[in-house]
C-alpha atoms as a PDB file:
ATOM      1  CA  UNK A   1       3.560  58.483  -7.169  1.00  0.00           C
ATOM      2  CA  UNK A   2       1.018  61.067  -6.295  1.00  0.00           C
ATOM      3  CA  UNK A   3      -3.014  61.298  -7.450  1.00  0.00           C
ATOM      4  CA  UNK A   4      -3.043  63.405 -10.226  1.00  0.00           C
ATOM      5  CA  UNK A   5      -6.674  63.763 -10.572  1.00  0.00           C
ATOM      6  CA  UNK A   6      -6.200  65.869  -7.196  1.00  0.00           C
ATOM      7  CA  UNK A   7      -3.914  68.505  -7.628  1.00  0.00           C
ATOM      8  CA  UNK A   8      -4.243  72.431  -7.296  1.00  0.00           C
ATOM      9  CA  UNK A   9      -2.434  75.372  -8.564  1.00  0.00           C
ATOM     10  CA  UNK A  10      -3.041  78.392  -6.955  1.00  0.00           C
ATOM     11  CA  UNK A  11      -1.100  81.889  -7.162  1.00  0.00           C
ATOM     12  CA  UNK A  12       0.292  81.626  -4.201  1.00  0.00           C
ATOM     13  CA  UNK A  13       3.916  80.037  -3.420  1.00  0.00           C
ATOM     14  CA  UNK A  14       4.049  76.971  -2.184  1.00  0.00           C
ATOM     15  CA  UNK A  15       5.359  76.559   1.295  1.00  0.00           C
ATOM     16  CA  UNK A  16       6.627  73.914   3.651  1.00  0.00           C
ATOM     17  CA  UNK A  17       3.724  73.275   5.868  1.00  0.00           C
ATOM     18  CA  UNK A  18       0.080  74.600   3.123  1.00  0.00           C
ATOM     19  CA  UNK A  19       0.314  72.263   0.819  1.00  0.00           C
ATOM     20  CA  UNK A  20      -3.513  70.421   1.052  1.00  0.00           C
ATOM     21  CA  UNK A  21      -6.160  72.224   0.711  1.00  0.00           C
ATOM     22  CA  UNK A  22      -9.683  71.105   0.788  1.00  0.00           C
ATOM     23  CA  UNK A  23     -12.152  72.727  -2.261  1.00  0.00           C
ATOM     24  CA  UNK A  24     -16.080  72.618  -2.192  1.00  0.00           C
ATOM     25  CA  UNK A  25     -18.736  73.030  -4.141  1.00  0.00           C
ATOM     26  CA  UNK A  26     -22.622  72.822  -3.277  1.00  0.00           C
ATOM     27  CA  UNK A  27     -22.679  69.542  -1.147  1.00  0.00           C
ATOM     28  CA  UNK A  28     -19.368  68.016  -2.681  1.00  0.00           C
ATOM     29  CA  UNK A  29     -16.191  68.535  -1.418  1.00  0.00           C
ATOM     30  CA  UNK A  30     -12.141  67.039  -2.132  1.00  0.00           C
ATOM     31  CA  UNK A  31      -9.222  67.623  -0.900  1.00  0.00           C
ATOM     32  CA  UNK A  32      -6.294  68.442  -3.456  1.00  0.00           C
ATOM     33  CA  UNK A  33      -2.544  68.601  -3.338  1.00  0.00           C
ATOM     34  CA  UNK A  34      -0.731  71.902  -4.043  1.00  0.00           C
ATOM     35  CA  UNK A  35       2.221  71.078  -6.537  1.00  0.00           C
ATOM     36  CA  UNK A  36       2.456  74.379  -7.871  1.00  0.00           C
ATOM     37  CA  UNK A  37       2.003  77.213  -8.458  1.00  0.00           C
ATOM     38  CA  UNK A  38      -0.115  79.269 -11.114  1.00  0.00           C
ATOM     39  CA  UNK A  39       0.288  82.229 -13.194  1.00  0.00           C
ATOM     40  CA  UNK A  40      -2.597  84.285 -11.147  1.00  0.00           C
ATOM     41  CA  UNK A  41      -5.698  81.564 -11.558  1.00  0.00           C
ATOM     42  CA  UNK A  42      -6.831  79.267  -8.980  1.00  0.00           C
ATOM     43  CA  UNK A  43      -6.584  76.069 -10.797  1.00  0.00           C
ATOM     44  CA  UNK A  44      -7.377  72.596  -9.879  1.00  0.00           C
ATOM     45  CA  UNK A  45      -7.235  68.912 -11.897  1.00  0.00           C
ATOM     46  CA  UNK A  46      -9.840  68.603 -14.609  1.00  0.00           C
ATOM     47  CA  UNK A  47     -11.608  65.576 -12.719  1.00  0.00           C
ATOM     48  CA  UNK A  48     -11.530  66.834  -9.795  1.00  0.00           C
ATOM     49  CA  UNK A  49     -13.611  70.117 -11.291  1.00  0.00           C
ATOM     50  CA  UNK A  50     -15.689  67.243 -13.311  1.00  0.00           C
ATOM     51  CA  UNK A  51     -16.087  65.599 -10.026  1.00  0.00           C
ATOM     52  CA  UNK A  52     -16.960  68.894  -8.137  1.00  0.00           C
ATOM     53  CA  UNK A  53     -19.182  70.151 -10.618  1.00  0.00           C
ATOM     54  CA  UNK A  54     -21.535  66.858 -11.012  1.00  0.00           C
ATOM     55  CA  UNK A  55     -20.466  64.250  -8.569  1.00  0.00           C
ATOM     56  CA  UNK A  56     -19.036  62.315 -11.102  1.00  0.00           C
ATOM     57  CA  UNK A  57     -15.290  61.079 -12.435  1.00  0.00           C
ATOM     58  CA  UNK A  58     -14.310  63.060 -15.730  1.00  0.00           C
ATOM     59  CA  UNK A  59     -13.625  59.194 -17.295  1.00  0.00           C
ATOM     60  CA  UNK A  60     -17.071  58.159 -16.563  1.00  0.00           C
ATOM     61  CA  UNK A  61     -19.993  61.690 -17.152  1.00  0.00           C
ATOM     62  CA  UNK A  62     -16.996  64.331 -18.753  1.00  0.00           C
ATOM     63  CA  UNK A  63     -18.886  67.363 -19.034  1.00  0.00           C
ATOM     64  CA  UNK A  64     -17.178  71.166 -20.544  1.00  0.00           C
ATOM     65  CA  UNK A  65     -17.514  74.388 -18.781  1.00  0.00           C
ATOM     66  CA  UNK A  66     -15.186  77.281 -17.460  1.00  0.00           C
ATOM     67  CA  UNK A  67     -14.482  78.422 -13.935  1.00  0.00           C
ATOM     68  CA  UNK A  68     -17.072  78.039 -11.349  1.00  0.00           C
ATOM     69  CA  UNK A  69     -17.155  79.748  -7.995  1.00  0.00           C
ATOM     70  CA  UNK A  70     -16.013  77.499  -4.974  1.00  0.00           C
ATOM     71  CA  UNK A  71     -14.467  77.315  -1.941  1.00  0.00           C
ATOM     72  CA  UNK A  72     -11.858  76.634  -0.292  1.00  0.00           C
ATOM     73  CA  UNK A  73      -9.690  76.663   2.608  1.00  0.00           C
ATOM     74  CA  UNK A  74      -6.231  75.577   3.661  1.00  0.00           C
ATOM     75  CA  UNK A  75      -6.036  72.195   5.799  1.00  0.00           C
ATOM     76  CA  UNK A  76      -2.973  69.649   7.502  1.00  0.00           C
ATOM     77  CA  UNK A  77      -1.065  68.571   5.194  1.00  0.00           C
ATOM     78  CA  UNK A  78      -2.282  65.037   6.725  1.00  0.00           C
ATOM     79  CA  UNK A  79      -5.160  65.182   4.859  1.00  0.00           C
ATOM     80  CA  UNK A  80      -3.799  64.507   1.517  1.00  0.00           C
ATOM     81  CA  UNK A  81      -1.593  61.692   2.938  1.00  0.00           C
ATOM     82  CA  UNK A  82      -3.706  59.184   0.939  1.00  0.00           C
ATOM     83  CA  UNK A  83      -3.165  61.130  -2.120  1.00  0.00           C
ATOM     84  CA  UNK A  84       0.555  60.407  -2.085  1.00  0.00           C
ATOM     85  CA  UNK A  85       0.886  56.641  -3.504  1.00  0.00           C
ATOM     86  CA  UNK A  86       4.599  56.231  -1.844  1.00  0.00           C
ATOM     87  CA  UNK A  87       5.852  54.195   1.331  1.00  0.00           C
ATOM     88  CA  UNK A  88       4.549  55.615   4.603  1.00  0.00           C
ATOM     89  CA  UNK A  89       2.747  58.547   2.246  1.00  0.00           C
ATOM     90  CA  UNK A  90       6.268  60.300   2.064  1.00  0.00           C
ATOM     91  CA  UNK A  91       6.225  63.192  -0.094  1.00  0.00           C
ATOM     92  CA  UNK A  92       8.368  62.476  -3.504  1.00  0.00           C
ATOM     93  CA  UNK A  93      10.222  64.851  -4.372  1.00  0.00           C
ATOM     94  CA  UNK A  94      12.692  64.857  -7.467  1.00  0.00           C
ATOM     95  CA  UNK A  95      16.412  64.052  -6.188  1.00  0.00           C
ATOM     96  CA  UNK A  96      17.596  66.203  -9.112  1.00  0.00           C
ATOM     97  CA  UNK A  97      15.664  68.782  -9.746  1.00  0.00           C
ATOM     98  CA  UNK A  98      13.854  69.799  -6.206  1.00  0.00           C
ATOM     99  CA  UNK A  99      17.404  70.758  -3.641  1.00  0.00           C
ATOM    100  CA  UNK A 100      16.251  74.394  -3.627  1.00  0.00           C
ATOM    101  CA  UNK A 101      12.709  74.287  -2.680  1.00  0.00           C
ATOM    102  CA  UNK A 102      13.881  70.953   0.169  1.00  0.00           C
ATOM    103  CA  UNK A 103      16.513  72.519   1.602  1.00  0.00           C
ATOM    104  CA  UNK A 104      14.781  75.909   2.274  1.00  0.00           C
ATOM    105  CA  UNK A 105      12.076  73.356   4.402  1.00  0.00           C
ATOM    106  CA  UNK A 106      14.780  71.763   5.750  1.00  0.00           C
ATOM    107  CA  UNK A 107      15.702  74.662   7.018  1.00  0.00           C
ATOM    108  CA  UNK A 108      12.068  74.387   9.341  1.00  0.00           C
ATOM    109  CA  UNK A 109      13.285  71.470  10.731  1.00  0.00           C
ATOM    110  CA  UNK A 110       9.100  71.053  12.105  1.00  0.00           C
ATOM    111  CA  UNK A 111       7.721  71.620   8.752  1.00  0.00           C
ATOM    112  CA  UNK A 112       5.678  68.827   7.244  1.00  0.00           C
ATOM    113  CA  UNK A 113       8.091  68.731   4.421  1.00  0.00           C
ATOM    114  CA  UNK A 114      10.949  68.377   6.296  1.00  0.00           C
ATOM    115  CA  UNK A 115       9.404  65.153   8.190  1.00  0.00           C
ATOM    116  CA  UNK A 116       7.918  63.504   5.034  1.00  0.00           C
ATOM    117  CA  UNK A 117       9.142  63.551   1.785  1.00  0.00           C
ATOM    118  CA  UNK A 118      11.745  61.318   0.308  1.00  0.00           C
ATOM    119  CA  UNK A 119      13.967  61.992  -2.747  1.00  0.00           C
ATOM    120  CA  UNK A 120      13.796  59.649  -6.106  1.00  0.00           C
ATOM    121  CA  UNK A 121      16.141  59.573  -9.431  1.00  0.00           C
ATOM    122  CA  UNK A 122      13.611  60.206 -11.413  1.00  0.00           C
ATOM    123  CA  UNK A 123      14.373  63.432 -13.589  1.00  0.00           C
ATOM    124  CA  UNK A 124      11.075  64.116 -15.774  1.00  0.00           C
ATOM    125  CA  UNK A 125       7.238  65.150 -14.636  1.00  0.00           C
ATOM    126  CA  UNK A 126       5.841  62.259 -16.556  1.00  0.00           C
ATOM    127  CA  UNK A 127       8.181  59.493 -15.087  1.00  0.00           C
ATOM    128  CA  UNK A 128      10.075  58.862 -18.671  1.00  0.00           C
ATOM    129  CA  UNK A 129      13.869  59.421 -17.788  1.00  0.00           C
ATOM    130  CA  UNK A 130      15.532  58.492 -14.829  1.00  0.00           C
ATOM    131  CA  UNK A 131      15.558  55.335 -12.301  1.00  0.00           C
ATOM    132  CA  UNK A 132      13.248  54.177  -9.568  1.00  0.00           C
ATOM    133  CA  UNK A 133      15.129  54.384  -6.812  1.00  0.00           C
ATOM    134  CA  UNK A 134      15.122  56.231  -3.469  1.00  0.00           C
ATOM    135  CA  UNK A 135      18.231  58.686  -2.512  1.00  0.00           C
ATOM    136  CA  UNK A 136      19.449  59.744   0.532  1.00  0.00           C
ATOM    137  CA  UNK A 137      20.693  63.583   1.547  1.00  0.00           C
ATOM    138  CA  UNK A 138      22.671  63.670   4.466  1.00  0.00           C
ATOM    139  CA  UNK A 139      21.143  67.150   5.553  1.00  0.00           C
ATOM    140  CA  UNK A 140      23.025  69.529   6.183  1.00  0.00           C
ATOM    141  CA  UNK A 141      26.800  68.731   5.908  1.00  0.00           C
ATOM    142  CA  UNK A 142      25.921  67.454   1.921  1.00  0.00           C
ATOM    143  CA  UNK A 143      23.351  69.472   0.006  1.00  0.00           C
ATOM    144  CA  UNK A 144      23.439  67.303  -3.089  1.00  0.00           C
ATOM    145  CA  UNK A 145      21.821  63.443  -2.647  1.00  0.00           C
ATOM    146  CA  UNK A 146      23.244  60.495  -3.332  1.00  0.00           C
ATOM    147  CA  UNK A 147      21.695  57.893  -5.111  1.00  0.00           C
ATOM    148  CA  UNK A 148      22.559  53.943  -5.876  1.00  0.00           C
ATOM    149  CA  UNK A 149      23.027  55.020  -9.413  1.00  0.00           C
ATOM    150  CA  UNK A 150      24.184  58.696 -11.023  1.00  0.00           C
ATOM    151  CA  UNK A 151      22.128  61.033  -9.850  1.00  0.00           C
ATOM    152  CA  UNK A 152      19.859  62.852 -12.614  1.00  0.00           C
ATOM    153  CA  UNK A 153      20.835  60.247 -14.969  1.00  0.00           C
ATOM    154  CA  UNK A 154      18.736  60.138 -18.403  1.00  0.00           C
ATOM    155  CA  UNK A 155      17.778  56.725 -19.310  1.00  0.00           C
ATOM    156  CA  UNK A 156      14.607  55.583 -20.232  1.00  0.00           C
ATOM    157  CA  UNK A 157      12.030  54.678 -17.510  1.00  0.00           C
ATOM    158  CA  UNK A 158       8.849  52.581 -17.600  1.00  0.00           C
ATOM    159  CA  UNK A 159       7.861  51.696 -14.385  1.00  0.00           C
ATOM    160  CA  UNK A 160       5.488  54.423 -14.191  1.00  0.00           C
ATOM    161  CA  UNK A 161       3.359  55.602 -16.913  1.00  0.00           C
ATOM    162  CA  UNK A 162       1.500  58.698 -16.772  1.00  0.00           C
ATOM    163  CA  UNK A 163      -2.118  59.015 -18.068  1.00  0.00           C
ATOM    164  CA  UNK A 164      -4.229  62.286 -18.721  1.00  0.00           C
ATOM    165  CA  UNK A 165      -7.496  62.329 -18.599  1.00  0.00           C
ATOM    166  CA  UNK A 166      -8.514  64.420 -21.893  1.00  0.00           C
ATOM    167  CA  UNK A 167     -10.852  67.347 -21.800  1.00  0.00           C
ATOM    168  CA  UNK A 168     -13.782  67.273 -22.929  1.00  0.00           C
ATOM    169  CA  UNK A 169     -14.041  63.535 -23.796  1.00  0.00           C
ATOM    170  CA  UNK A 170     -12.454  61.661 -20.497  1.00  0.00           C
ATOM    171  CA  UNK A 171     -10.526  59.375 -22.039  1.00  0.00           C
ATOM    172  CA  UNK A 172      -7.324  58.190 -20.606  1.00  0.00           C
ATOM    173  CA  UNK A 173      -4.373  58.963 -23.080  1.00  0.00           C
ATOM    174  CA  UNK A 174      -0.640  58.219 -22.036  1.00  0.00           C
ATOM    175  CA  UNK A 175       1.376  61.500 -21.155  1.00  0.00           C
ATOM    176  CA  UNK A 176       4.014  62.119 -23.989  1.00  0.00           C
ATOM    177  CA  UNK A 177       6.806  64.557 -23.063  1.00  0.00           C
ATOM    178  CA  UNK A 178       6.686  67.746 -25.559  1.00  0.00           C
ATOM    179  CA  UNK A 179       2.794  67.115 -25.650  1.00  0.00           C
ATOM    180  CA  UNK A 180       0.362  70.018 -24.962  1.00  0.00           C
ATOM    181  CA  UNK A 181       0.550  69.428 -20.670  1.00  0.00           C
ATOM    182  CA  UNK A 182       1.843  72.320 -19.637  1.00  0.00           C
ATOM    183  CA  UNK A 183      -0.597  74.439 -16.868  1.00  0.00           C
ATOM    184  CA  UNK A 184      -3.174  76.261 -19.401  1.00  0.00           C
ATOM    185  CA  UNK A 185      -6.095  78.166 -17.279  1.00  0.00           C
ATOM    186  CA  UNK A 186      -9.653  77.510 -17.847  1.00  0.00           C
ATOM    187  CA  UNK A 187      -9.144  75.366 -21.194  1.00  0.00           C
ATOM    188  CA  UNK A 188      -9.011  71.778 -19.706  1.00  0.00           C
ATOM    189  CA  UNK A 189      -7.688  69.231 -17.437  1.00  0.00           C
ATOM    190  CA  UNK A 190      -5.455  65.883 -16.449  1.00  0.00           C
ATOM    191  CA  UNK A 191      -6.074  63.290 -14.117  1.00  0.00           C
ATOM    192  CA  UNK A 192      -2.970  61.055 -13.895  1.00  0.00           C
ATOM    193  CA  UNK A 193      -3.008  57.557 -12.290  1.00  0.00           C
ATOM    194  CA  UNK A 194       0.894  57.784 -12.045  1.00  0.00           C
ATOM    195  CA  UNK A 195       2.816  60.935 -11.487  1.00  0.00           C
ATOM    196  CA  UNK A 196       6.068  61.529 -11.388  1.00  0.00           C
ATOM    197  CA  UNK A 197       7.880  62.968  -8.435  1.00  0.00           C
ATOM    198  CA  UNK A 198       7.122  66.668  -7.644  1.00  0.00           C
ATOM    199  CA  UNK A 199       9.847  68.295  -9.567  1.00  0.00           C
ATOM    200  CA  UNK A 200      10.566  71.532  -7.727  1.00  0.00           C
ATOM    201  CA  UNK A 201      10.961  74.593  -9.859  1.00  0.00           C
ATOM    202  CA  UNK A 202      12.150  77.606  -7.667  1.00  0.00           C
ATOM    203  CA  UNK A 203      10.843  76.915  -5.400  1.00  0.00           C
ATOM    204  CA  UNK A 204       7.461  75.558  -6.419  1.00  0.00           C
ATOM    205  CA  UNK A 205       6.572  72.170  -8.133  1.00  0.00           C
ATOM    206  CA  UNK A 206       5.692  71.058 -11.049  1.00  0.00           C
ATOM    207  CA  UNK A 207       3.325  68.509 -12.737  1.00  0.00           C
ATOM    208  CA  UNK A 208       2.418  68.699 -16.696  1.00  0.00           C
ATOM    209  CA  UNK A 209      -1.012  68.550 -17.061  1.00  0.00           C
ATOM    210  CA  UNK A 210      -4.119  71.189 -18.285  1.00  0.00           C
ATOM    211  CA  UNK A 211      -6.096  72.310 -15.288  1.00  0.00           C
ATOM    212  CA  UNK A 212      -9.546  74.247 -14.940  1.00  0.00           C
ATOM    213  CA  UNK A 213      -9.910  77.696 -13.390  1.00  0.00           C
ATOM    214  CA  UNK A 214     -12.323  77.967 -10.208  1.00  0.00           C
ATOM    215  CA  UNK A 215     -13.135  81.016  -8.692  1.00  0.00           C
ATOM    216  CA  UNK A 216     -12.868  81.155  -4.586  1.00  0.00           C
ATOM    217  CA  UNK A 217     -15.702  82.483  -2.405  1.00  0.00           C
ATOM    218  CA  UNK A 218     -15.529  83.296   1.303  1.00  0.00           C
END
């Protein structure tokens, strides 16, 4: 539901409004999505470093390295609209798993967040339990969705597998839950076609995946 291969972890919290921010590097530049947030690194998706770094996609010129010095710089949340792969480029959030982190931007009734996510049923960060299907939260008299089926419900799902890319040798391998995708700094990366939902922690987000360490430069 989101471009993996564009995603950023940075120290800081994640907030209703910052969540794109746009990262360069000599004369290349992307914009990334922030879905969470890091244990003190500034950490971004392994092909978009790869990408950064030579100009090319970690599937087709992978290369291996550590952090690099770039910049970066908050920007509208608009600009990573065409990073988010859902109607209308709503933001997905998890229906079960995300209430805190919503409802405190719901809360800023002007914040991007509050005009454009929607909530699914899907329960895991790889897309393997749950069911595709949108829910509805009537905000603020209910602060629990409802969806068409039980909400948070574990049954196997399908419709959207996640691939990593894998560091060093860019290959695509399917995401396996209890595989070695958790956030690691400066030791690799994942680019995933298909993510699942962001699946709010408190309050932050979360998507498995290794990620490479940049450093930031005024």
């Amino acid at each position: 539901m989101i471009n993996t291969n564009r995603v950023a972890y940075w120290p800081q919290s994640v907030d209703c409004d910052n969540i794109c921010v746009s990262v360069e590097y000599e004369d290349r530049q992307v914009y990334l999505l922030r879905v969470d947030q890091s244990a003190g690194a500034h950490d971004i998706s392994y092909d978009a470093w790869n990408y950064l770094c030579t100009g090319n996609s970690a599937t087709d010129k992978p290369i291996s390295g550590g952090a690099v010095a770039m910049k970066s710089k908050n920007v509208d949340a608009s600009k990573c609209k065409s990073l988010i792969y859902t109607k209308d480029n709503k933001l997905p959030l998890s229906a079960a798993n995300s209430m805190n982190f919503l409802a405190s931007c719901l809360q800023q009734p002007k914040s991007w967040i509050a005009n454009n996510y929607m909530a699914v049923n899907i329960v895991d960060s790889i897309c393997t339990l749950g069911v595709d299907e949108q829910c509805k939260l009537n905000w603020p008299e209910a602060n629990q969705p409802t969806c068409p089926h039980t909400l948070g419900q574990l049954v196997s799902l399908k419709n959207y597998p996640v691939y990593n890319i894998q560091y060093p040798s860019g290959k695509k391998v399917l995401a396996v839950s209890g595989s070695s995708g958790a956030p690691a700094t400066g030791n690799g990366g994942t680019g995933d076609d298909s993510a699942a939902p962001l699946r709010a922690r408190q309050p932050v987000w979360l998507i498995l995946g290794l990620v490479f360490s940049i450093y930031l430069t005024l």
